[in-house]
C-alpha atoms as a PDB file:
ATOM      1  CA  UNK A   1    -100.882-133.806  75.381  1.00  0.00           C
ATOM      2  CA  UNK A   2     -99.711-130.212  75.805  1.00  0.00           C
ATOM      3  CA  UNK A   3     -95.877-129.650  76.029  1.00  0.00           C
ATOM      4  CA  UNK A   4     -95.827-129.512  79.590  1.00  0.00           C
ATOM      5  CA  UNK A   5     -97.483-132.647  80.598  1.00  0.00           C
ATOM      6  CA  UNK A   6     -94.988-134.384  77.416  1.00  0.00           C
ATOM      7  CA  UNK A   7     -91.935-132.647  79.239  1.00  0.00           C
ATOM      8  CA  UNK A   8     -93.197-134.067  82.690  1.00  0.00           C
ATOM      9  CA  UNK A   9     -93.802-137.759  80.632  1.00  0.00           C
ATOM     10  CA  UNK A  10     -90.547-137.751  79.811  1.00  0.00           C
ATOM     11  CA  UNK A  11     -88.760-136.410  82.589  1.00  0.00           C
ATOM     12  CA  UNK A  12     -90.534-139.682  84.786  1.00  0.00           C
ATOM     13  CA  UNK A  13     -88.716-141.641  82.084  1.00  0.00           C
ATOM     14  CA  UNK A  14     -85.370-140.282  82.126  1.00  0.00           C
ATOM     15  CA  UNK A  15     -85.350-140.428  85.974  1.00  0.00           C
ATOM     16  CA  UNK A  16     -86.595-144.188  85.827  1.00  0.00           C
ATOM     17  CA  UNK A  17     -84.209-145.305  83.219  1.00  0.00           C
ATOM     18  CA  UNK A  18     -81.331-143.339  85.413  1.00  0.00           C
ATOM     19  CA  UNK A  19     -82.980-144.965  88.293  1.00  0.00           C
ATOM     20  CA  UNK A  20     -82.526-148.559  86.705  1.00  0.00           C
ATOM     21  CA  UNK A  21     -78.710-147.568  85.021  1.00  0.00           C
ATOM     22  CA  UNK A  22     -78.118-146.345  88.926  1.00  0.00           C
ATOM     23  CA  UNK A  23     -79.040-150.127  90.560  1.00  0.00           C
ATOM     24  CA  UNK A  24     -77.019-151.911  87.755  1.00  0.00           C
ATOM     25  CA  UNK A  25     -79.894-154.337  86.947  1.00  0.00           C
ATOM     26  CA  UNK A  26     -83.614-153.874  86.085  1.00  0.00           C
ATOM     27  CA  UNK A  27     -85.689-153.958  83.031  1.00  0.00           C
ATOM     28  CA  UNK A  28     -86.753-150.287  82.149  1.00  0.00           C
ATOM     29  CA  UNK A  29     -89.960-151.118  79.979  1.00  0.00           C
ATOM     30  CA  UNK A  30     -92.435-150.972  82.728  1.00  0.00           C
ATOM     31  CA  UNK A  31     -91.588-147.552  84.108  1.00  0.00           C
ATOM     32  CA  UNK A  32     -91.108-146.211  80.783  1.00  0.00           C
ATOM     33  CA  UNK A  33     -94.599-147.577  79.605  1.00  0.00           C
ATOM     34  CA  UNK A  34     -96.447-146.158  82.723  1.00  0.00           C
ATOM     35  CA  UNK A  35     -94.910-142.860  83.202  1.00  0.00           C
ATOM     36  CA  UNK A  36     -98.045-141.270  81.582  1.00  0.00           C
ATOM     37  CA  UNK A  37    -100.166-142.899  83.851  1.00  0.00           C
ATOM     38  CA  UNK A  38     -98.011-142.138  86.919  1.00  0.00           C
ATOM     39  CA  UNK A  39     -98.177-138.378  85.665  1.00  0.00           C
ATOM     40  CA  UNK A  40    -101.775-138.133  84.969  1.00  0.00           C
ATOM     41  CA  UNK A  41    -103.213-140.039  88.211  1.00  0.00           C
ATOM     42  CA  UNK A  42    -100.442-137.489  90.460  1.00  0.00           C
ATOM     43  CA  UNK A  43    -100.968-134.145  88.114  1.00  0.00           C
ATOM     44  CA  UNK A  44    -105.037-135.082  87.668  1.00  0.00           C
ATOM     45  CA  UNK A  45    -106.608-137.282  89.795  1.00  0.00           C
ATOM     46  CA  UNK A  46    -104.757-137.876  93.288  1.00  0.00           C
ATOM     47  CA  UNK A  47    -105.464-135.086  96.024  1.00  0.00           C
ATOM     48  CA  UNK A  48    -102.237-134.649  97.540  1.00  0.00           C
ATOM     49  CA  UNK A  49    -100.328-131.195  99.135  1.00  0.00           C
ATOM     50  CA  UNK A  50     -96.716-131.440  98.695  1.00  0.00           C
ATOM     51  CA  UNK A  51     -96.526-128.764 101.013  1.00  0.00           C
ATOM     52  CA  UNK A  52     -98.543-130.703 103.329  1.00  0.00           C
ATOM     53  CA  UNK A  53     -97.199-134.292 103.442  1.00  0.00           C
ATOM     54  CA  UNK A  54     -99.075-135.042 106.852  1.00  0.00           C
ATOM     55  CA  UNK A  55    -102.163-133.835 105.279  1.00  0.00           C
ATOM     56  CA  UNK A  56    -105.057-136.764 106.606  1.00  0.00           C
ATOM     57  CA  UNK A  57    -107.732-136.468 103.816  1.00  0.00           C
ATOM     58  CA  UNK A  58    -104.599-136.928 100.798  1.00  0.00           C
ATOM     59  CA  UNK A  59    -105.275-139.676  98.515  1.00  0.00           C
ATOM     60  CA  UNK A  60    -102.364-142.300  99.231  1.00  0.00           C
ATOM     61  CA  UNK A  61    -100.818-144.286  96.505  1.00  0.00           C
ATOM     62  CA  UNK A  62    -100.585-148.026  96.882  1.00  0.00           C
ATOM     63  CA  UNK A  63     -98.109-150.214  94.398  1.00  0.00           C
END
């Protein structure tokens, strides 16, 4: 990875494991193993306009 895409990796972590700290219960592993993923399907794959949130043709992210 380039140091961008690691800085964006691991800013998804820190905000999940502040996320978790934040609620007072949770198990951290999950977010912290899938922030890569979560960055590369948003930052690479997914069609999506920030700008543009009612945007009809966006690609729309089911958990």
């Amino acid at each position: 990875m380039k140091n961008i895409d690691e800085l964006c990796v691991n800013t998804l972590r820190f905000l999940a494991v502040d996320a978790v700290e934040k609620a007072g219960s949770g198990h951290p592993g999950m977010p912290l193993g899938a922030a890569p993923m979560a960055y590369v399907l948003w930052d690479r794959v997914m069609r999506h306009n920030p700008a543009g949130p009612d945007w009809f043709n966006r690609d729309r992210f089911i958990l």
